[in-house]
N, C-alpha and C. Protein backbone atom coordinates (compact mmCIF):
# COMPACT_ATOMS: atom_id res chain seq x y z
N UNK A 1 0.84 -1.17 0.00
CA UNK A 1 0.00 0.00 0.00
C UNK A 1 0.88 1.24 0.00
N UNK A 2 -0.05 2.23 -0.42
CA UNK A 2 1.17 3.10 -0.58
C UNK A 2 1.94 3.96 0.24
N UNK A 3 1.43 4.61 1.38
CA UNK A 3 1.93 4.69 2.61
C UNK A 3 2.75 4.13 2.96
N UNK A 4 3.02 2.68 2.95
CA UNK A 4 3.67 1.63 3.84
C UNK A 4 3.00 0.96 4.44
N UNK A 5 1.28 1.80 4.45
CA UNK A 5 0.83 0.22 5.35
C UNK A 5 0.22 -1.14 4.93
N UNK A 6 0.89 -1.78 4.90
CA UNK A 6 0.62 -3.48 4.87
C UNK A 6 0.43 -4.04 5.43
N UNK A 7 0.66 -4.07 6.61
CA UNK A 7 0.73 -4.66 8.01
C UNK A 7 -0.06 -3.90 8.97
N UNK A 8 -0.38 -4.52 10.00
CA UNK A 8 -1.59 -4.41 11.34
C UNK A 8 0.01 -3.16 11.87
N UNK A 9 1.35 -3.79 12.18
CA UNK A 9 2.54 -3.07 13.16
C UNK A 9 2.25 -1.53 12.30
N UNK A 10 2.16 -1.34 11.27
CA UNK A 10 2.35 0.45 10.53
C UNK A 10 0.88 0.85 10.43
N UNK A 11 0.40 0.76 11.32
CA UNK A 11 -1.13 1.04 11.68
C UNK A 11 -1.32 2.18 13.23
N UNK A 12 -1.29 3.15 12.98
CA UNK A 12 -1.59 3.63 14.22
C UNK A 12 -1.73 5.16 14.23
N UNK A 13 -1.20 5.85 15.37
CA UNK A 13 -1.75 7.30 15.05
C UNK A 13 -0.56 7.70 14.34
N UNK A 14 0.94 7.11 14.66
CA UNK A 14 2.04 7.56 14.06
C UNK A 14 2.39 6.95 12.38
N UNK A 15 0.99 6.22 12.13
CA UNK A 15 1.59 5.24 10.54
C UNK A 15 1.55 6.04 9.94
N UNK A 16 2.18 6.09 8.50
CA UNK A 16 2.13 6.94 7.50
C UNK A 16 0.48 6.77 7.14
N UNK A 17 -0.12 8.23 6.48
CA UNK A 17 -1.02 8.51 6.08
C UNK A 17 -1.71 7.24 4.64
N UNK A 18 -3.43 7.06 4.88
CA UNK A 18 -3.27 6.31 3.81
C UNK A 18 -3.96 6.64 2.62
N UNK A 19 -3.67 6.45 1.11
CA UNK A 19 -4.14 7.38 0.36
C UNK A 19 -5.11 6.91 -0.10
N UNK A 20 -5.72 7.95 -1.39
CA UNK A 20 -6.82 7.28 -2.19
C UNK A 20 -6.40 5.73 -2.61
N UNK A 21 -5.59 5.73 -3.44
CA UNK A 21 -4.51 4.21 -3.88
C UNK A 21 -4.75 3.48 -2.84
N UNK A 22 -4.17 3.57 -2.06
CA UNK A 22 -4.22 2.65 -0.62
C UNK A 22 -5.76 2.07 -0.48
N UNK A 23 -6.80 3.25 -0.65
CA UNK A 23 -8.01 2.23 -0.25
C UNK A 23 -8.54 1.79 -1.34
N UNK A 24 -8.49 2.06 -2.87
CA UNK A 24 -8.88 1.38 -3.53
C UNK A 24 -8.36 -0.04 -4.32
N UNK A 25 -7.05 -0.28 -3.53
CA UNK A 25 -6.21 -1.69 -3.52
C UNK A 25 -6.87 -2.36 -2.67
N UNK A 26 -7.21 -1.94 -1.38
CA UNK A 26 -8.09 -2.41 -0.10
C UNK A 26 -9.19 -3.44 -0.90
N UNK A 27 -9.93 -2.29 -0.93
CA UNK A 27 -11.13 -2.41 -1.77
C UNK A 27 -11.01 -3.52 -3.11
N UNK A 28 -10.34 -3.33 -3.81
CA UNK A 28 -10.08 -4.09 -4.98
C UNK A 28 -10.13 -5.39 -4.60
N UNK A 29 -9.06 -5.31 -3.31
CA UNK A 29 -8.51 -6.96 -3.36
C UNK A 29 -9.84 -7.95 -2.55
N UNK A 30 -10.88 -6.73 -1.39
CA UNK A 30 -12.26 -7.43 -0.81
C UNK A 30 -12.72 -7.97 -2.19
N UNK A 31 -12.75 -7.26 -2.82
CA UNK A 31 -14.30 -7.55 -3.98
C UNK A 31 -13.94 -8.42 -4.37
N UNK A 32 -12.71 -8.78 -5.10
CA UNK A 32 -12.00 -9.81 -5.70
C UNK A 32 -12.73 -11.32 -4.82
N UNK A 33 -13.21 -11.31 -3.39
CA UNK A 33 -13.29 -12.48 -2.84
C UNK A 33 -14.75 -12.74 -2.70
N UNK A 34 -15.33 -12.23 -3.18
CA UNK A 34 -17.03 -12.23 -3.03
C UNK A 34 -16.73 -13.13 -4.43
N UNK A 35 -17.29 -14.48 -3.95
CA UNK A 35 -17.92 -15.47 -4.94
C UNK A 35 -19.20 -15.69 -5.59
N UNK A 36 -19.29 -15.39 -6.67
CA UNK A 36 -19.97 -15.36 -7.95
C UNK A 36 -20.78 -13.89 -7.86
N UNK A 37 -21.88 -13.57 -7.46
CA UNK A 37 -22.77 -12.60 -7.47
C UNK A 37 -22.85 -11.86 -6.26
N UNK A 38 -22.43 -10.70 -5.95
CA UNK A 38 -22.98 -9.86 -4.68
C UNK A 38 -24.27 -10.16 -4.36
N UNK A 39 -25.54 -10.33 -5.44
CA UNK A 39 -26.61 -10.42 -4.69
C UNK A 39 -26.39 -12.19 -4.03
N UNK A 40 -26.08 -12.80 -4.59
CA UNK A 40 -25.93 -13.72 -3.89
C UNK A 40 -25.13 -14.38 -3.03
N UNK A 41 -24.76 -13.88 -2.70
CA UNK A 41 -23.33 -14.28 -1.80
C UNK A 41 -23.25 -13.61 -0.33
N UNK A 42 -23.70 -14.85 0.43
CA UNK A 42 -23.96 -14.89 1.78
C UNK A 42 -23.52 -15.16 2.88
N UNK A 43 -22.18 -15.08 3.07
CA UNK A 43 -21.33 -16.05 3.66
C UNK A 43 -21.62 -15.71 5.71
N UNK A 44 -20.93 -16.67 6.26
CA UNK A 44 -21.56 -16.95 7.72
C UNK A 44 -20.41 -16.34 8.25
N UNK A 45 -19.48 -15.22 7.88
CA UNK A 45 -19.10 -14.38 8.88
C UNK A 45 -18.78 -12.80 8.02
N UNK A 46 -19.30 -11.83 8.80
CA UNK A 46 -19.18 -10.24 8.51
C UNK A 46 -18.79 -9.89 9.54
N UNK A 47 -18.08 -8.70 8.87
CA UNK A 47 -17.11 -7.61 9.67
C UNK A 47 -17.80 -6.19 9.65
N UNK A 48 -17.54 -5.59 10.91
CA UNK A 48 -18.33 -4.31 10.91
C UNK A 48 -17.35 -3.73 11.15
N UNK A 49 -16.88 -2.49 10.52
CA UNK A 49 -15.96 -1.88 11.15
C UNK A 49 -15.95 -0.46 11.03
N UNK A 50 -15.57 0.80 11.29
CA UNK A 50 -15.42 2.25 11.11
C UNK A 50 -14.34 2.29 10.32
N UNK A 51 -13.88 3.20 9.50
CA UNK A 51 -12.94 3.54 8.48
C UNK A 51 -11.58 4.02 9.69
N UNK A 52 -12.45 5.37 10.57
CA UNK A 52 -11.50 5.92 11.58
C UNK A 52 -10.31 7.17 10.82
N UNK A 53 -10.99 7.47 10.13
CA UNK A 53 -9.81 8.51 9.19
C UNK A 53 -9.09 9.58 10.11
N UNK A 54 -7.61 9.53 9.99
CA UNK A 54 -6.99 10.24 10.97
C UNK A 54 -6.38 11.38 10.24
N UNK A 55 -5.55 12.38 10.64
CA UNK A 55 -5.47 13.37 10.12
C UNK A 55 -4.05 13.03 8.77
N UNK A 56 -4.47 13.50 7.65
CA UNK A 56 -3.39 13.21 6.71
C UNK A 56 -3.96 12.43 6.03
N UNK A 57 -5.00 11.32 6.34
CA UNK A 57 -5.41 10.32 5.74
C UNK A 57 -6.41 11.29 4.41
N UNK A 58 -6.40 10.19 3.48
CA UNK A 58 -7.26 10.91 2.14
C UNK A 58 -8.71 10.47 2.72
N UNK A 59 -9.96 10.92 2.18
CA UNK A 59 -11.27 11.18 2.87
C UNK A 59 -11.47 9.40 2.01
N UNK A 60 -12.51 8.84 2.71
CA UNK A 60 -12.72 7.12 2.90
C UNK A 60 -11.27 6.43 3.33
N UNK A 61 -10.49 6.82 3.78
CA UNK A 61 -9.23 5.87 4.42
C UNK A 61 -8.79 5.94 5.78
N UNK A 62 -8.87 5.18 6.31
CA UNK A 62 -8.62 4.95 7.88
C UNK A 62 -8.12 3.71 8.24
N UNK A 63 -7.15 3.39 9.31
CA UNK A 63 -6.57 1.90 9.82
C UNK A 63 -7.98 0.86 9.85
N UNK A 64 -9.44 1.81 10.23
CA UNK A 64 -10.13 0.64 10.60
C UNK A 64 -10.37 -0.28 9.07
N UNK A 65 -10.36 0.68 7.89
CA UNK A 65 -10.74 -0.85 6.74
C UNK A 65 -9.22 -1.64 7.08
N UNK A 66 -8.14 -1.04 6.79
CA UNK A 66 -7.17 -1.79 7.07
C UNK A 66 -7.16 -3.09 8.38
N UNK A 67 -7.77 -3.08 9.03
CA UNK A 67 -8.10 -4.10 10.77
C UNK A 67 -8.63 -5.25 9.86
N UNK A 68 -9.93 -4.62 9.07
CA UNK A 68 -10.80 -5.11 8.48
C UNK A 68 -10.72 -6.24 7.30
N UNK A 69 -9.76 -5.60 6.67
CA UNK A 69 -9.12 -6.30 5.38
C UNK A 69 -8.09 -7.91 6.09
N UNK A 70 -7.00 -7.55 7.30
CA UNK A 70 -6.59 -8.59 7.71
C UNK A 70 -6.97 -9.24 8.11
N UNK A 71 -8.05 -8.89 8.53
CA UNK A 71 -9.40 -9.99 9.80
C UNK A 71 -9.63 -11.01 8.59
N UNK A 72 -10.25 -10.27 7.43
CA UNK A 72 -11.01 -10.96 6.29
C UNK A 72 -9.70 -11.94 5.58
N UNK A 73 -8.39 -11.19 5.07
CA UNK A 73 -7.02 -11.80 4.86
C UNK A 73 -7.19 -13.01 5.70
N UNK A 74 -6.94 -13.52 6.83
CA UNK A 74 -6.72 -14.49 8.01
C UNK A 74 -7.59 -15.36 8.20
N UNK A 75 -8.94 -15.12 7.87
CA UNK A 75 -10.42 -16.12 7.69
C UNK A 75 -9.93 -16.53 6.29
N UNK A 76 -9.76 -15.73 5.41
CA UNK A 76 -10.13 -16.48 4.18
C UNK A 76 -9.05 -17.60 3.53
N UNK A 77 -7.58 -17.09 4.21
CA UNK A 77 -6.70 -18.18 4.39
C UNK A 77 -7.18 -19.40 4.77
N UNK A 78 -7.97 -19.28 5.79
CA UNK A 78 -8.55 -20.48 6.30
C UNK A 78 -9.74 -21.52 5.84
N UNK A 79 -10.01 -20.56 4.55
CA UNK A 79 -11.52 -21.03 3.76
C UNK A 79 -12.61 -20.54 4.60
N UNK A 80 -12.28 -19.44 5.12
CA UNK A 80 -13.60 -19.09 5.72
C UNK A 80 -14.30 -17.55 5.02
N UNK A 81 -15.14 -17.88 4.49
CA UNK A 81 -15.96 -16.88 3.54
C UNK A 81 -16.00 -15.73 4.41
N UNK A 82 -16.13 -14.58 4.20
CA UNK A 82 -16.21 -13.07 4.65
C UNK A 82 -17.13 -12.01 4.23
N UNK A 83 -17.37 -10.78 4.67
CA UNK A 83 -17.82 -9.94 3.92
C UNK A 83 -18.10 -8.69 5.22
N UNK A 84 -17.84 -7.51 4.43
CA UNK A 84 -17.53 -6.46 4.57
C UNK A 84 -17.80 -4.79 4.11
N UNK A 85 -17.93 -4.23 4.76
CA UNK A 85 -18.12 -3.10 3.66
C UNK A 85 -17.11 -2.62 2.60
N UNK A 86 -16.13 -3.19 2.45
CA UNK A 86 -15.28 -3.32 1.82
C UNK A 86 -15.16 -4.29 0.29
N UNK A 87 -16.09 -5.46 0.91
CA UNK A 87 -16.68 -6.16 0.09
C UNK A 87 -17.66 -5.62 -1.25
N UNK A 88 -18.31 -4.12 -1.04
CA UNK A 88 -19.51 -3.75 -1.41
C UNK A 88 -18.39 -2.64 -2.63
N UNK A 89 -18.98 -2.82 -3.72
CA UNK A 89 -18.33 -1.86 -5.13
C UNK A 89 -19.07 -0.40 -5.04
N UNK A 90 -17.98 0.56 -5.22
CA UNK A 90 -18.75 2.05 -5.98
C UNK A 90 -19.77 2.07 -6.32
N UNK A 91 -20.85 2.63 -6.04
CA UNK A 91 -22.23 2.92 -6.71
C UNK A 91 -23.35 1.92 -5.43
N UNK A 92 -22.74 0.98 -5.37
CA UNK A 92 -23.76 -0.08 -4.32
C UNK A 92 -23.89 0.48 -2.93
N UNK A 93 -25.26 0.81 -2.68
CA UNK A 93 -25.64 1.38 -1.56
C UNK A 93 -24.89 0.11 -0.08
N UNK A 94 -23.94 0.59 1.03
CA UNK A 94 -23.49 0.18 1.90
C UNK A 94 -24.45 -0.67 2.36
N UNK A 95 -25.68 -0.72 2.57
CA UNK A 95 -27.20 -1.05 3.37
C UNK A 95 -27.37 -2.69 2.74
N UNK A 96 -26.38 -2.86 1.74
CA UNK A 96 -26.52 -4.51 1.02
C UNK A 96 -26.07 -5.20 2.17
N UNK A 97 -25.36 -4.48 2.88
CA UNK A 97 -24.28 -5.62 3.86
C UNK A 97 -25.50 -5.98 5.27
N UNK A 98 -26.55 -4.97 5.46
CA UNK A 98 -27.38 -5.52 6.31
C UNK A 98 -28.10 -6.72 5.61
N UNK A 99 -28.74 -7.03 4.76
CA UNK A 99 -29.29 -8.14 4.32
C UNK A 99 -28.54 -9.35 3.79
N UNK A 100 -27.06 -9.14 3.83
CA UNK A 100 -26.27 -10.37 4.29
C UNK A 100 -26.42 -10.88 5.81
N UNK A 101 -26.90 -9.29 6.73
CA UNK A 101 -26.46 -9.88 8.12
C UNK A 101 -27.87 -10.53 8.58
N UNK A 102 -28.83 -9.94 8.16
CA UNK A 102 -29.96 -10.39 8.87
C UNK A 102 -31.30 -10.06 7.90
N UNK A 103 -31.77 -10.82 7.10
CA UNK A 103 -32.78 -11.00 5.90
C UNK A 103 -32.69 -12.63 5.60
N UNK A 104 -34.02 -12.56 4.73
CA UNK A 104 -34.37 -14.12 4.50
C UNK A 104 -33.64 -14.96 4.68
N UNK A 105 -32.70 -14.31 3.12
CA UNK A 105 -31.30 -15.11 2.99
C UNK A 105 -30.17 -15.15 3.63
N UNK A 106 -29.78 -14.54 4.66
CA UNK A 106 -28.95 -14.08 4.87
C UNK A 106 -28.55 -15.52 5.87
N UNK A 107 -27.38 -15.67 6.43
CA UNK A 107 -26.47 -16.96 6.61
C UNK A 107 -25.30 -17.20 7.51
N UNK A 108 -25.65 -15.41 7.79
CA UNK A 108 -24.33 -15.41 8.90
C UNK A 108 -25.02 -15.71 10.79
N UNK A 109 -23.94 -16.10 10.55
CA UNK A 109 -23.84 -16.69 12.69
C UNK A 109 -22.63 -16.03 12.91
N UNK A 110 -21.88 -15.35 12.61
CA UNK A 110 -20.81 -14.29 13.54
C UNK A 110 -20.55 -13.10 13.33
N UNK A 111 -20.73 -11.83 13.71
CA UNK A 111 -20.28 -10.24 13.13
C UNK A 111 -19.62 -10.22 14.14
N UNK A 112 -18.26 -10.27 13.73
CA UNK A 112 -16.71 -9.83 14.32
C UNK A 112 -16.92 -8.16 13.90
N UNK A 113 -16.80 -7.25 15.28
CA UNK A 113 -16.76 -6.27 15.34
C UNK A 113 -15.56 -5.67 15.46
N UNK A 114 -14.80 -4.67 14.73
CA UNK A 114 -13.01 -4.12 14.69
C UNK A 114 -13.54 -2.72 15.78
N UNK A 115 -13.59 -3.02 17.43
CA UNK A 115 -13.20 -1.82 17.93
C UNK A 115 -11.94 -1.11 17.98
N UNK A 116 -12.45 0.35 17.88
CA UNK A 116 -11.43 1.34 18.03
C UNK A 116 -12.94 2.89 18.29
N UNK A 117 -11.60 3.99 19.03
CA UNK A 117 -12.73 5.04 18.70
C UNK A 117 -13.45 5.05 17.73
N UNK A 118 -13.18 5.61 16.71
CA UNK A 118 -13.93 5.50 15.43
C UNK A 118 -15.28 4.64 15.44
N UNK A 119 -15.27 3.45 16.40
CA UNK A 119 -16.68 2.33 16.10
C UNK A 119 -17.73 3.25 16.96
N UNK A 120 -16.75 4.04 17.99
CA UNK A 120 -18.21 5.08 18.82
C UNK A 120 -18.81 6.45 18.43
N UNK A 121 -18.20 6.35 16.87
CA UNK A 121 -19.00 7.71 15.83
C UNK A 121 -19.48 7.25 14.93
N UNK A 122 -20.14 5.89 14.66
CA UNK A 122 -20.13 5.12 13.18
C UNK A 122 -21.52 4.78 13.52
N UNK A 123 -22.62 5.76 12.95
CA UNK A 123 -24.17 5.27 13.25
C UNK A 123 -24.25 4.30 12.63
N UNK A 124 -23.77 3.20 10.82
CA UNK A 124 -23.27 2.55 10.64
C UNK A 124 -23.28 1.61 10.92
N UNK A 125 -22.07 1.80 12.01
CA UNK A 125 -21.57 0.59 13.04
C UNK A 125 -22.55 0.03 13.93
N UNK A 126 -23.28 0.94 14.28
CA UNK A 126 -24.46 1.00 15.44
C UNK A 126 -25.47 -0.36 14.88
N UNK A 127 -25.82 0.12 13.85
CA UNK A 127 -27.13 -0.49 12.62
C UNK A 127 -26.50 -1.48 12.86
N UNK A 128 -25.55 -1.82 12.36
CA UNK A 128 -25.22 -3.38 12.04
C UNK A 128 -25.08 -3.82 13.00
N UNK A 129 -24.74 -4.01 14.61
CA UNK A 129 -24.41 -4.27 15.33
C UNK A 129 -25.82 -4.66 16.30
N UNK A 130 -27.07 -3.22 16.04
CA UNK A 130 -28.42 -3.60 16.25
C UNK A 130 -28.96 -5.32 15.71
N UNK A 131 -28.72 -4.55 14.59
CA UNK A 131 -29.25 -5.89 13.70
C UNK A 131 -28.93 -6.93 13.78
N UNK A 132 -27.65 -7.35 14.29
CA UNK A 132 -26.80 -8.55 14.37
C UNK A 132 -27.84 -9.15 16.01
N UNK A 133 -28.06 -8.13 16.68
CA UNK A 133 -28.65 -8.53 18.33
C UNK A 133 -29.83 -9.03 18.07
N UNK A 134 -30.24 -8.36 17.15
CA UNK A 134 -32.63 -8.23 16.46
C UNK A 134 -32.43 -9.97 15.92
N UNK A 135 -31.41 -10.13 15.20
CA UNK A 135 -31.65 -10.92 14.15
C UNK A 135 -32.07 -12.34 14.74
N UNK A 136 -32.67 -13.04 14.23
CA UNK A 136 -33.95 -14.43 14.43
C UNK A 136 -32.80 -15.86 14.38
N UNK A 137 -31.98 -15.25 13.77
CA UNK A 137 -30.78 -16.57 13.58
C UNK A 137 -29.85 -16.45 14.56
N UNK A 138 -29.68 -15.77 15.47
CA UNK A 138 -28.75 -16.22 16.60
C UNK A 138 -27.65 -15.98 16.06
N UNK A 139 -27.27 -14.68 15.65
CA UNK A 139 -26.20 -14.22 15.08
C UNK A 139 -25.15 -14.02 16.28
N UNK A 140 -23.95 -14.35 16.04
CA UNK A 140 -23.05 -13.97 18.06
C UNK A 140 -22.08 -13.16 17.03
N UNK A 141 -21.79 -12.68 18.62
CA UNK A 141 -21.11 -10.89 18.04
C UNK A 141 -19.66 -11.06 18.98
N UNK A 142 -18.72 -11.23 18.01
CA UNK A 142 -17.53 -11.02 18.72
C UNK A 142 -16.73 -9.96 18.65
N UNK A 143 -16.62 -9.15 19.49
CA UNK A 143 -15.49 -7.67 19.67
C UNK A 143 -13.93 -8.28 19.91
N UNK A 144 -13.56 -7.41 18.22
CA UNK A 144 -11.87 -7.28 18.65
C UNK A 144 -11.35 -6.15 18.51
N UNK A 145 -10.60 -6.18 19.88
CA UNK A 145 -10.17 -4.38 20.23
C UNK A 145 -8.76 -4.47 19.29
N UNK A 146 -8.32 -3.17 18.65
CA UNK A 146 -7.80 -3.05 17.77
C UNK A 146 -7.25 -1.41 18.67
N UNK A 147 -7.81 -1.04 19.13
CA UNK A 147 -6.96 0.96 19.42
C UNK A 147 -7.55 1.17 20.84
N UNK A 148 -6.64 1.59 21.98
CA UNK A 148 -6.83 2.49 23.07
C UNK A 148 -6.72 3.57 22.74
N UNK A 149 -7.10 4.31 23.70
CA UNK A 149 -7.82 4.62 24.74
C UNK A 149 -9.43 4.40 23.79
N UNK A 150 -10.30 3.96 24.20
CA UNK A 150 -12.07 3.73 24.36
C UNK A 150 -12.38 5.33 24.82
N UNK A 151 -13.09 5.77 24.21
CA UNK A 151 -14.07 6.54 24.96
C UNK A 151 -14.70 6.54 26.08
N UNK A 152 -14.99 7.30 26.86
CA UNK A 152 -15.60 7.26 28.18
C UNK A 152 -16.81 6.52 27.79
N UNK A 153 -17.89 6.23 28.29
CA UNK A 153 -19.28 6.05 28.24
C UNK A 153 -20.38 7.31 28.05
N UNK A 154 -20.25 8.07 28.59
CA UNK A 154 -20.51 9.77 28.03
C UNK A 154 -20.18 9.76 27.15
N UNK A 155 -19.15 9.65 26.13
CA UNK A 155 -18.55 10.47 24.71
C UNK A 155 -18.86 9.06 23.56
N UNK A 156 -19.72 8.01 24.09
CA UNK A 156 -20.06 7.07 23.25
C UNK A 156 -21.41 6.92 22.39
N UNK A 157 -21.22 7.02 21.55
CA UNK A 157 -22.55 7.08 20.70
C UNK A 157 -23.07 8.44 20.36
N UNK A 158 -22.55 9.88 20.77
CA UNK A 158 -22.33 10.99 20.81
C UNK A 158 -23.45 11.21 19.30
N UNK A 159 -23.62 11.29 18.67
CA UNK A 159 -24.34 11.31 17.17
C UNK A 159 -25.23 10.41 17.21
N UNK A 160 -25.88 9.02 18.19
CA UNK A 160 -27.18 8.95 18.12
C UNK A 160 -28.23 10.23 19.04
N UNK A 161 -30.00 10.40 18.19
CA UNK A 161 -30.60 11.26 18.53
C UNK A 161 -31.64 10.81 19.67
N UNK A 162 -31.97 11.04 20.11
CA UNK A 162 -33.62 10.51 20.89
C UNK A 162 -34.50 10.89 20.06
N UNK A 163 -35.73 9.76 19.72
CA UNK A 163 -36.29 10.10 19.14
C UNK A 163 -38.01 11.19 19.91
C-alpha cells in the first residue's frame, strides 16, 4: 500500500497517512473475494468496522478498513468466507451488507466487530451491530479491540438522537 501500510505493526496514530490508492487496492482486493454474485453471496461471517480517518489520511481511508481487510485476509486463508463493507463496489448502496447480516437469505452466525474510537462515531456501526442482536438466527457478536484509549461512556454514541 502506498503509505507503507501493509501490516496491522504500521497502523496507528504515528503510521504513514493512507491514500486514495491505498483504499482502492483495499477495496479491490475485498471484492475480488465475493464469490460469484454480490446479490448472492452470503457467507456466515461479517465484519463491521469504522474507516476511523486520521489526520493526513485521504477522505474514505482509515486503519479501521485496514483491521478489516486482515481480519477478512486471516479467515479467508482459512476457507472461511467473509464480507464487509469493503466487500460492497462504488455505486452499491453500503445497506446490502445488512441483508447479508440479517434478511431471509442471509447466513451469517458471527459479526466480528473491529473496535477502536472510530466504532463510537459510526451510526453505521451501530445499525449493524443492532441488527446482528434483532436478528432471528442467533447471530453472536464477537469484539476485537484493535486501538486504546475507548471513549468514556458519556462520549459514546455521541451522534445517536432521541427520538
Amino acid at each position: 500500500m502506498g503509505g507503507g501500510a501493509t501490516t496491522l505493526r504500521t497502523i496507528g496514530p504515528d503510521a504513514p497517512a493512507l491514500t486514495l490508492n491505498d483504499g482502492e487496492v483495499a477495496r479491490a482486493s475485498m471484492q475480488a473475494l465475493v464469490k460469484g454474485e454480490l446479490t448472492t453471496f452470503y457467507p456466515e461471517v461479517l465484519i463491521s468496522y469504522a474507516t476511523g480517518r486520521r489526520e493526513g489520511d485521504d477522505p474514505g481511508c482509515g486503519p479501521g478498513m485496514l483491521y478489516c481487510k486482515r481480519i477478512c485476509e486471516l479467515l479467508e486463508a482459512k476457507g472461511i468466507d467473509t464480507f464487509s463493507g469493503l466487500h460492497v463496489p462504488a455505486g452499491t448502496d453500503w445497506k446490502v451488507f445488512l441483508l447479508k447480516l440479517n434478511s431471509r437469505f442471509a447466513n451469517c452466525k458471527v459479526l466480528i466487530v473491529v473496535v477502536s474510537p472510530a466504532l463510537y462515531e459510526s451510526i453505521p456501526c451501530l445499525t449493524e451491530i443492532f441488527n446482528a442482536l434483532t436478528s432471528k438466527k442467533g447471530v453472536k457478536i464477537i469484539p476485537v479491540l484493535f486501538e486504546n484509549p475507548l471513549p468514556r461512556s458519556d462520549d459514546q454514541w455521541t451522534k445517536v438522537q432521541a427520538d
